[in-house]
Protein backbone atom coordinates (compact mmCIF):
# COMPACT_ATOMS: atom_id res chain seq x y z
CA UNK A 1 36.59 -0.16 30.83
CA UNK A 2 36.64 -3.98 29.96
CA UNK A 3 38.56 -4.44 33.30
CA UNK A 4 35.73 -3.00 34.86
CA UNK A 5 33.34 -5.27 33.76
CA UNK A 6 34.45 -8.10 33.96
CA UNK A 7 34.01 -9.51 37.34
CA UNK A 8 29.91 -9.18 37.48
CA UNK A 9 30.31 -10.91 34.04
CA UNK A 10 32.08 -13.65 35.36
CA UNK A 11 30.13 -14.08 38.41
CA UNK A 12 27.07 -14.40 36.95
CA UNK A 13 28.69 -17.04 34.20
CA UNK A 14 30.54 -19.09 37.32
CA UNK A 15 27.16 -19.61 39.74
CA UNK A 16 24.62 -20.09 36.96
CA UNK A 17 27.23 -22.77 36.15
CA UNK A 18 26.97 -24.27 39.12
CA UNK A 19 23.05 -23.85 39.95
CA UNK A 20 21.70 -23.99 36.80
CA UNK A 21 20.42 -27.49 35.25
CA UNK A 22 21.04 -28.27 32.22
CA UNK A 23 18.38 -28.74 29.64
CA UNK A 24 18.48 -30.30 26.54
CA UNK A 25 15.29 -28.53 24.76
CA UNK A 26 15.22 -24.83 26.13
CA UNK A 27 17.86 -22.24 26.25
CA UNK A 28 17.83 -20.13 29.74
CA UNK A 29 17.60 -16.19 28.78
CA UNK A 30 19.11 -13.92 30.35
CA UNK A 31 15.78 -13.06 33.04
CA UNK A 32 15.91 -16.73 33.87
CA UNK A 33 19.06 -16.96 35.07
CA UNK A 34 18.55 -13.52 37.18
CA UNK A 35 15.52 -14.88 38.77
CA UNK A 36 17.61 -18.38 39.35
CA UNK A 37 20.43 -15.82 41.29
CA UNK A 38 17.22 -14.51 43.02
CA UNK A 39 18.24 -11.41 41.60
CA UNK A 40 20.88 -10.30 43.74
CA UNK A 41 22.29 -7.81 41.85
CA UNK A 42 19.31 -5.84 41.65
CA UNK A 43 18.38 -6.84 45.24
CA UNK A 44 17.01 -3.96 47.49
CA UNK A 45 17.79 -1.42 44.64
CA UNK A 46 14.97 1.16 42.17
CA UNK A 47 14.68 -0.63 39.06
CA UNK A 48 13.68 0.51 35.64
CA UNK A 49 13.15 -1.58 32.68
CA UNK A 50 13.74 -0.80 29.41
CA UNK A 51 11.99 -4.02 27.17
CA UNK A 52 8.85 -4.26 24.68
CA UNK A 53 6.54 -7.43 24.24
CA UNK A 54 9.41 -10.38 23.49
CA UNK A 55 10.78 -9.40 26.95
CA UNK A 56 9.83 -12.75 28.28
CA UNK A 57 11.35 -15.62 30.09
CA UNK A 58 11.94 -19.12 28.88
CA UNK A 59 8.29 -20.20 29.46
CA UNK A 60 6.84 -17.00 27.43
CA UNK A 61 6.21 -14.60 31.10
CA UNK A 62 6.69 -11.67 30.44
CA UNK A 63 9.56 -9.51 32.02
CA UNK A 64 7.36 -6.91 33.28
CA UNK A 65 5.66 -9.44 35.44
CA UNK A 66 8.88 -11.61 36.73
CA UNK A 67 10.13 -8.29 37.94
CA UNK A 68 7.00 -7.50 39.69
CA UNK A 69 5.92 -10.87 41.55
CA UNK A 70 9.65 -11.32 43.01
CA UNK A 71 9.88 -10.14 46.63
CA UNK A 72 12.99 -8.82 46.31
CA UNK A 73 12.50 -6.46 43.38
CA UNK A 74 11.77 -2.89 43.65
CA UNK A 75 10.56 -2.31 39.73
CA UNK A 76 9.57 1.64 39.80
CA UNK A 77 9.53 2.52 35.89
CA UNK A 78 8.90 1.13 32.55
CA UNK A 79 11.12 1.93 29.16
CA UNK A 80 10.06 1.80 25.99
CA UNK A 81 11.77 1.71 22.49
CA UNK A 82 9.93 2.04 19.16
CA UNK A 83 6.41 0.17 19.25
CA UNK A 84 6.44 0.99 22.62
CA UNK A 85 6.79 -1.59 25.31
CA UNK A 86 3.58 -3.76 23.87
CA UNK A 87 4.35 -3.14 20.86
CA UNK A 88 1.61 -1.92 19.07
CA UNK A 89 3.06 1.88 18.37
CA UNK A 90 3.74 1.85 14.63
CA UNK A 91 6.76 2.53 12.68
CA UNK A 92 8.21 5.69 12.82
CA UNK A 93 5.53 7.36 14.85
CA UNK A 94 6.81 9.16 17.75
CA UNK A 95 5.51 7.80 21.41
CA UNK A 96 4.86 9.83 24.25
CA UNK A 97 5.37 9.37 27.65
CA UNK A 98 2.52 7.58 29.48
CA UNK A 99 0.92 5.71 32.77
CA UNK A 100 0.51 1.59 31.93
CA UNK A 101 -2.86 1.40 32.94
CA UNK A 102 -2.15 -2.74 33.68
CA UNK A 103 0.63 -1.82 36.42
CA UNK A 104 0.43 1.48 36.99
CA UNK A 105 4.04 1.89 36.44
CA UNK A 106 5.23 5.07 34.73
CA UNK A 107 6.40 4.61 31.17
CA UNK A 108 9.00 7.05 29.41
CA UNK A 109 8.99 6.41 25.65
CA UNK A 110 12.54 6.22 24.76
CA UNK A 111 11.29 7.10 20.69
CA UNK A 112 9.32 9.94 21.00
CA UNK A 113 10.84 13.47 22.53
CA UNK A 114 13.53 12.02 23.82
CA UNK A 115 15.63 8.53 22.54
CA UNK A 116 17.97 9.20 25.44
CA UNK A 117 16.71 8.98 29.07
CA UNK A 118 16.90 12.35 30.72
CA UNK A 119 18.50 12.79 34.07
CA UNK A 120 14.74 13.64 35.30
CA UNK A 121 13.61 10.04 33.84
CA UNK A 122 16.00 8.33 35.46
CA UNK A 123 16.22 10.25 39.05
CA UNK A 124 13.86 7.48 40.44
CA UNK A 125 15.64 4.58 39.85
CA UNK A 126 19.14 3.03 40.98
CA UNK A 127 19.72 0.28 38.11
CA UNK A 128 18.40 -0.12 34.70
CA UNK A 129 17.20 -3.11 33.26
CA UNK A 130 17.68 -3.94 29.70
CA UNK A 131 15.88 -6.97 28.38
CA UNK A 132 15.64 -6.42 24.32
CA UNK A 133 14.76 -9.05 21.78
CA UNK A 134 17.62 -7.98 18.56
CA UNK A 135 16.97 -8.98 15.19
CA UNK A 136 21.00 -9.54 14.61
CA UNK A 137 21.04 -6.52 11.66
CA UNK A 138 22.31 -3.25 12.61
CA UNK A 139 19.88 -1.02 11.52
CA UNK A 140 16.87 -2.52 13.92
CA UNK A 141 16.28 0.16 16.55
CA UNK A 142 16.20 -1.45 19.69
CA UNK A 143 20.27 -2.16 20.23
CA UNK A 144 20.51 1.86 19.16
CA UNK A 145 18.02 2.25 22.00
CA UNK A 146 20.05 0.40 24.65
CA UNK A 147 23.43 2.18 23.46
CA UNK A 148 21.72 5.91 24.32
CA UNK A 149 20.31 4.29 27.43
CA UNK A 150 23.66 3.08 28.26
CA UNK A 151 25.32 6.81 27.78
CA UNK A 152 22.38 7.99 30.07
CA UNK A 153 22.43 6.11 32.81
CA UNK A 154 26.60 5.90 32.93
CA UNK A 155 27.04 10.15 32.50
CA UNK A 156 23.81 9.92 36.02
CA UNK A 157 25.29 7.07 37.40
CA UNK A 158 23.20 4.51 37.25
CA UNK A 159 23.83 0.39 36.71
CA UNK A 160 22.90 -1.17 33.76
CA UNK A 161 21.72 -4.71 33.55
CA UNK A 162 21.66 -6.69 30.36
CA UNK A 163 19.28 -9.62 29.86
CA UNK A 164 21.44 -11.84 27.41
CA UNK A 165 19.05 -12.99 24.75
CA UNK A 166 19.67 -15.04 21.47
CA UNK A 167 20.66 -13.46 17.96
CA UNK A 168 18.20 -15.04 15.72
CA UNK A 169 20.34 -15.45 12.80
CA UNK A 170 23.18 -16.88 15.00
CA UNK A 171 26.15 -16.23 16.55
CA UNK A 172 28.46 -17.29 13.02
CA UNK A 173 26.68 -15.49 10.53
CA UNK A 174 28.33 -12.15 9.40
CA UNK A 175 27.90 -10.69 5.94
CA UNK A 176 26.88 -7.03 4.56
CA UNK A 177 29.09 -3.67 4.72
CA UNK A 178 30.48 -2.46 7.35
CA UNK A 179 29.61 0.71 9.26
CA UNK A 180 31.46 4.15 8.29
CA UNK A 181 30.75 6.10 11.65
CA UNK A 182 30.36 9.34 9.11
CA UNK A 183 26.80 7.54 9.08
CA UNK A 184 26.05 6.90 12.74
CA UNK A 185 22.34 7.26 12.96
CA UNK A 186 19.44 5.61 15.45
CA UNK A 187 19.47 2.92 12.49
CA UNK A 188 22.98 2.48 12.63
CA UNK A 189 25.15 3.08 15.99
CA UNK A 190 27.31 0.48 16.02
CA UNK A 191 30.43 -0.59 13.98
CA UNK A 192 29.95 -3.91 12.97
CA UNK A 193 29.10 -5.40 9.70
CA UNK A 194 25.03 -5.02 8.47
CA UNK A 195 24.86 -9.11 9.86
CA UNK A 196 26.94 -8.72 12.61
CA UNK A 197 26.36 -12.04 14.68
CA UNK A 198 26.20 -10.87 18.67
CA UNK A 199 24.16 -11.28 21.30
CA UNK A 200 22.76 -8.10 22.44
CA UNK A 201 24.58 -8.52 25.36
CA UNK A 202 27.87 -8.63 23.93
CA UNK A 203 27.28 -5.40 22.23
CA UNK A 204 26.68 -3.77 25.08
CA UNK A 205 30.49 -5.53 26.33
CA UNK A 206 31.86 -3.68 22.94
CA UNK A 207 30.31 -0.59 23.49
CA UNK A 208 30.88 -0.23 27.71
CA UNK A 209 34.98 -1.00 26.39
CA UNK A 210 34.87 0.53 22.91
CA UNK A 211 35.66 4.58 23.20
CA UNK A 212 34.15 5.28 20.33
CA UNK A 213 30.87 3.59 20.93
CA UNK A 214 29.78 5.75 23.11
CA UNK A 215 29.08 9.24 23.21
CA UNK A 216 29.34 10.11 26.75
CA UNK A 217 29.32 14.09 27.73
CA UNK A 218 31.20 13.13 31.34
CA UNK A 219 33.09 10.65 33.05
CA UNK A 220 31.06 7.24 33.20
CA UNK A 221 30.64 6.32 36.66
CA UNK A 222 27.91 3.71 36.24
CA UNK A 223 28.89 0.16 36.12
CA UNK A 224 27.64 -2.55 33.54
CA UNK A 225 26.64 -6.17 33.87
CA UNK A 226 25.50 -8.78 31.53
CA UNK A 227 23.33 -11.49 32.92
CA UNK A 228 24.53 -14.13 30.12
CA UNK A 229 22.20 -17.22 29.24
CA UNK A 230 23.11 -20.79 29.86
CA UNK A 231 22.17 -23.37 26.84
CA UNK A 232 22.90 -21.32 24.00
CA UNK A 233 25.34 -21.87 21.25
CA UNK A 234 27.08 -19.63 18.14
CA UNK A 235 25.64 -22.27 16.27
CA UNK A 236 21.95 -22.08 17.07
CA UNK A 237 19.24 -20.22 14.79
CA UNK A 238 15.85 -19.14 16.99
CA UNK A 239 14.54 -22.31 15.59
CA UNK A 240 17.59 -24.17 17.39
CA UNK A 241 16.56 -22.20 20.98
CA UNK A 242 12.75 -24.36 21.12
CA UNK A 243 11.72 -21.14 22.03
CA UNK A 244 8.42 -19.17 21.35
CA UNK A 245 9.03 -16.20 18.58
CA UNK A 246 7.29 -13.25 20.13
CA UNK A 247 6.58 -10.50 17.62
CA UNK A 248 9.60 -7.63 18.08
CA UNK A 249 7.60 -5.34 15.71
CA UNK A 250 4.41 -5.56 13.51
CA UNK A 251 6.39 -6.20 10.69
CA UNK A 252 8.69 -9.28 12.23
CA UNK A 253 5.62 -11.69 13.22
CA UNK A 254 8.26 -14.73 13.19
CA UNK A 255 11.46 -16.00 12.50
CA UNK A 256 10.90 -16.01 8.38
CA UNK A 257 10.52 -12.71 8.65
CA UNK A 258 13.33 -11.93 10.52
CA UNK A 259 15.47 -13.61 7.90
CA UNK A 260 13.59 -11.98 5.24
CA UNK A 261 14.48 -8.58 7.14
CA UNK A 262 18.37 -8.91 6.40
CA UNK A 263 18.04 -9.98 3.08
CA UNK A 264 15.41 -7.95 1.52
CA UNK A 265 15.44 -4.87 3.95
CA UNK A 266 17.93 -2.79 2.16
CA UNK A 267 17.17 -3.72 -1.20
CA UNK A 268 13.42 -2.95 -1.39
CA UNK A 269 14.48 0.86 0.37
CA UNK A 270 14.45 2.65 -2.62
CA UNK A 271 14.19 1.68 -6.24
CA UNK A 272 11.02 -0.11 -7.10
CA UNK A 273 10.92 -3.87 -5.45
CA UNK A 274 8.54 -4.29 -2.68
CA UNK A 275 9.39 -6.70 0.06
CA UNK A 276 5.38 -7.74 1.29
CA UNK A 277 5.88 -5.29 4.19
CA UNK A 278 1.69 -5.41 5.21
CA UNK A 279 1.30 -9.25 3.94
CA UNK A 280 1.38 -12.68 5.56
CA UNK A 281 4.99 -12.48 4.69
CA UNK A 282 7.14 -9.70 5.72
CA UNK A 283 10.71 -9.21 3.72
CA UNK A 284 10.07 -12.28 1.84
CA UNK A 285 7.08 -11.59 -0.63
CA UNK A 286 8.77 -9.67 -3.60
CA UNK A 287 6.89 -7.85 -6.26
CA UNK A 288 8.11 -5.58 -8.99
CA UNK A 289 4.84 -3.04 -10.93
CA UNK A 290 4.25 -4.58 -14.20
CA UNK A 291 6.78 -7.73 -13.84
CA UNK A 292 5.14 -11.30 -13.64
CA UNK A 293 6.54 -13.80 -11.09
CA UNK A 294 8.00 -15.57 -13.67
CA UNK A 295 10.11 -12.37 -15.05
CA UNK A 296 11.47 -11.58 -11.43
CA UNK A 297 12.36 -15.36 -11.20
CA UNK A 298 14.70 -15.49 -14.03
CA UNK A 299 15.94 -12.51 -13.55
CA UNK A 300 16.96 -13.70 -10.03
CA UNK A 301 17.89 -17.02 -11.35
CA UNK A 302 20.34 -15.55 -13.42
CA UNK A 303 22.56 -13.67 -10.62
CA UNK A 304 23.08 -17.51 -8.95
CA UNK A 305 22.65 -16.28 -5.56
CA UNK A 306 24.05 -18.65 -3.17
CA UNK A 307 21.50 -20.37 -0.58
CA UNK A 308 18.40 -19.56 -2.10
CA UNK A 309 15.42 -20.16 -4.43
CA UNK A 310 12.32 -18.32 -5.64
CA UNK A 311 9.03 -20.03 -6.19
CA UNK A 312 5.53 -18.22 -7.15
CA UNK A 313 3.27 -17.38 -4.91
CA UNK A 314 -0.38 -15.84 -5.08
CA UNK A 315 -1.85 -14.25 -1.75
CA UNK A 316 -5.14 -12.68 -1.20
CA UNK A 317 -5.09 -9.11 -0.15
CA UNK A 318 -8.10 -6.83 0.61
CA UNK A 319 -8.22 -5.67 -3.16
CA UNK A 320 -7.76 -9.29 -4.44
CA UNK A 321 -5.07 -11.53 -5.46
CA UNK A 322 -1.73 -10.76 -5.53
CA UNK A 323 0.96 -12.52 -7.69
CA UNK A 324 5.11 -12.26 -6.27
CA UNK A 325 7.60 -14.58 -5.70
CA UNK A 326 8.61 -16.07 -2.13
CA UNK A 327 12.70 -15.98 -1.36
CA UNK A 328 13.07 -19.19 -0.02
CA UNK A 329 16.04 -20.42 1.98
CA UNK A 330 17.43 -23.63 1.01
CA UNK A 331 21.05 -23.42 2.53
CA UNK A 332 21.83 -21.02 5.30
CA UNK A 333 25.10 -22.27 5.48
CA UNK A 334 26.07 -20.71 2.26
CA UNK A 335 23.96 -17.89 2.26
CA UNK A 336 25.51 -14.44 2.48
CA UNK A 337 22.03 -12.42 3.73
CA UNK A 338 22.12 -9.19 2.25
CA UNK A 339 24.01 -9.96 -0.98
CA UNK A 340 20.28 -10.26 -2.61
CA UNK A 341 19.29 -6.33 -1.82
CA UNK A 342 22.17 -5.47 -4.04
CA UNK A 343 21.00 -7.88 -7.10
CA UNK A 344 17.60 -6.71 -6.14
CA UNK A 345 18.67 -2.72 -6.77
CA UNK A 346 20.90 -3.83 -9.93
CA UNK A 347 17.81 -5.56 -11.40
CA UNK A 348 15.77 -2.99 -10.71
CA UNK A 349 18.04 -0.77 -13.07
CA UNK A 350 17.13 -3.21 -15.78
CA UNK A 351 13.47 -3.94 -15.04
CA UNK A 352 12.96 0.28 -14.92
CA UNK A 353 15.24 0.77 -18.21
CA UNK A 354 16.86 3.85 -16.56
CA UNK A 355 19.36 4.37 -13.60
CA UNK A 356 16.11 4.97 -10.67
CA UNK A 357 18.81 5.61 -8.11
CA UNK A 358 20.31 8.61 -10.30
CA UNK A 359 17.28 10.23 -10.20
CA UNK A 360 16.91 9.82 -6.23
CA UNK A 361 16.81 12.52 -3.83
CA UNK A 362 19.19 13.31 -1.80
CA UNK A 363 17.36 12.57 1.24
CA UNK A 364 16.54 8.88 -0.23
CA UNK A 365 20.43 8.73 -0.73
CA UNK A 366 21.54 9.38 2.39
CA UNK A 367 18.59 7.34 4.26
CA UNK A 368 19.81 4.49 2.51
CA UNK A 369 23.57 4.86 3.47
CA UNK A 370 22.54 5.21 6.90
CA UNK A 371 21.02 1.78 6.74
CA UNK A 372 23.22 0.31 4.99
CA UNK A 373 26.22 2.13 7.39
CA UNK A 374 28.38 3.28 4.16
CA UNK A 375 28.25 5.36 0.78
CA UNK A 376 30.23 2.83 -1.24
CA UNK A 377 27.75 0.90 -2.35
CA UNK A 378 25.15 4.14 -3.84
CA UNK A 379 28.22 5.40 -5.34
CA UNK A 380 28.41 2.47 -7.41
CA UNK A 381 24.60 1.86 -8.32
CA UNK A 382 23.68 5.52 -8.86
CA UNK A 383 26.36 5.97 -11.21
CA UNK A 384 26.47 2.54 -13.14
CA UNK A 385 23.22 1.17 -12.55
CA UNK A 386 22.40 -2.22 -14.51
CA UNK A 387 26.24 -2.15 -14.67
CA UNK A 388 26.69 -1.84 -10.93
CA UNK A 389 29.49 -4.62 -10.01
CA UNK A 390 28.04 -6.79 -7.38
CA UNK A 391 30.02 -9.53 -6.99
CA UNK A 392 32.57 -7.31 -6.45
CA UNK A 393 31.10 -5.42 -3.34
CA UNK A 394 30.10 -9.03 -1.87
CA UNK A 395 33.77 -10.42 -1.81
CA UNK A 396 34.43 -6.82 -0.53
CA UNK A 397 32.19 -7.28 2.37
CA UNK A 398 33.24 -10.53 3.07
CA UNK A 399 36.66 -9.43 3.82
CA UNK A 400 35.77 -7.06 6.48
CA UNK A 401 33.47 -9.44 7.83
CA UNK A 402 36.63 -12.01 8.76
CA UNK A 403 38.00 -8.56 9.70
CA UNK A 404 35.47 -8.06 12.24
CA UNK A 405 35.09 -11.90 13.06
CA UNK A 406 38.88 -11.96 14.34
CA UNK A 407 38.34 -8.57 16.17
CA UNK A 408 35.35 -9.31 17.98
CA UNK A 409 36.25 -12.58 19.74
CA UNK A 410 37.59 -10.97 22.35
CA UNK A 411 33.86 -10.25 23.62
CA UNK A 412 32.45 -12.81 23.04
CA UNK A 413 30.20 -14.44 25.70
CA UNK A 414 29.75 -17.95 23.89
């Protein structure tokens, strides 16, 4: 299927070569550079558009309305993944189908009855649009989202379209375990490492070539293309891009949180730790019942985490102060993301005085494995708790991340 795809790729990466100015403080998404081709590939055909509220160009428009003011752009239906496509849906909460009152457009929640487009919801269109601000972790809904959409519109052919977009965390940044596809789940679809360090846009590459990454129930006859961007580099954190951090959820309000998402997300599951999920900051505000600051500190101290320090921090809350400690970055470089969940469930072991994950349900089990994409990990904490080798599972994971790093480069757009 690569073979297939890889002449609209390279068109698109040839003329917005060529047209495209280069600019030294903005990287052009992938909607930019679409609008810059004056969207030919889309010209004269029924669009959809699957996207949310960070589905906006480089000046902070949002997607919605780029498709809608362009002349040649038939947009006919709106998408929408969890939170819905302005995000204000909550967590979890199933979304039904709707009509947006601001366009008029109908909208077919994609998390609600269905999570994969039905051949009725897509009989109106020609193409599908997929413009999708990622979080670079695995189990964050919205690539999940675009892989079903991808089976549905290749088994009815339709076209796909993928916006290009940055990876927050970067492009070189791999770390956590890598997915077993015994747990394939909506929070875990694709096999790559927790961190895996791709563009959204070169997932959907892997998966449109990959057998195995999609579940397709007959021949794919729809054709993928990935719009790529033009100014962004492996290298380059959001912070890097100049660009604006629109909210992807309520619980990712910027880029500190996004960070805080892979390193706290997984630890603060199941076990005890809370991760500020509700506070001014998201997956970086840790409290433990009954522990001071200064207890979780040195107990954090003590595991010499690489890339990162904990300071104490009191926040006001609508039932008063609240005492936790901040994770605070102070080398990404050396950071490995996720490798504080695991001290964080170890800890909790010794903070509790009894093996909590032992005692879990079964359900709580396997919702964690399907987050965290394997089984090897709860195996190890639920039977040894406070003895639960750590170290040992982080040199593990960083061997199948150079795994994956030398098996992915194939893909890569950048």
């Amino acid at each position: 299927m690569l073979n297939k795809i890889l002449f609209p790729f390279s068109f698109f990466l040839l003329i917005a070569s060529l047209i495209l100015p280069t600019q030294a403080s903005a990287v052009m998404l992938g909607i930019d550079v679409l609008e810059e081709l004056n969207f030919s590939t889309i010209k004269g055909k029924r669009v959809g558009l699957l996207t949310h509220p960070a589905g906006v160009n480089n000046k902070g428009v949002s997607t919605i309305d780029v498709l809608r003011r362009a002349k040649n752009v038939r947009l006919v239906a709106l998408y929408g993944p969890e939170h819905g496509i302005y995000g204000d849906e909550k967590a979890n909460i199933p979304i039904e189908n709707k009509i947006d009152k601001r366009t008029g457009l109908p909208v077919y929640s994609l998390y609600g009855k269905y999570r994969k487009p039905t051949p009725e919801m897509l009989s109106k269109i020609d193409v599908m649009i997929v413009d999708l601000q990622d979080v670079g972790c695995r189990s964050y809904t919205y690539v999940s989202c675009m892989i079903r959409t991808m089976e549905a519109c290749f088994e009815n052919g339709k076209d796909v379209v993928v916006l290009d977009r940055p990876n927050p965390l970067g492009g070189l940044k791999i770390d956590g375990p890598m997915h077993d596809m015994k747990y394939k789940s909506y929070v875990g679809m694709i096999k790559t490492p927790y961190v895996h360090g791709l563009t959204i846009g070169e997932i959907a590459r892997i998966a449109a070539s990959e057998p195995t990454w999609l579940e397709l129930s007959k021949k794919k006859s729809g054709k993928l293309y990935v719009v790529p961007m033009k100014g962004w580099k492996r290298n380059m954190l959001w912070t890097d891009t100049k660009l604006k951090w629109v909210p992807t959820s309520p619980a990712i309000p910027n880029f500190e949180a996004v960070v805080g998402y892979a390193m706290t997300g997984l630890g603060c599951q199941i076990g005890g730790f809370q991760h500020g999920y509700g506070t001014d900051y998201p997956f970086r505000f840790l409290t433990y019942k009954d522990k001071t600051p200064a207890q979780i500190i040195a107990a954090l101290n003590a595991k010499k985490i690489p890339g990162l320090t904990f300071k104490p921090l009191t926040i006001k809350t609508k039932n008063g102060d609240k005492q936790g400690v901040y994770v605070n970055v102070s080398d990404y470089k050396t950071l490995n993301p996720t490798e504080l969940s695991f001290h964080l469930m170890q800890i909790a072991c010794v903070f509790s005085g009894k093996n909590v994950f032992a005692e879990s349900k079964n359900s709580d089990a396997d919702l964690f494995n399907k987050h965290a994409g394997s089984e090897a990990w709860w195996k190890e904490i639920s039977t040894k708790g406070r003895n639960a080798n750590v170290p040992l599972f982080v040199n593990n994971f960083k061997a199948s991340c150079e795994k994956f790093r030398a098996w992915r480069e194939k893909y890569l757009i950048y």
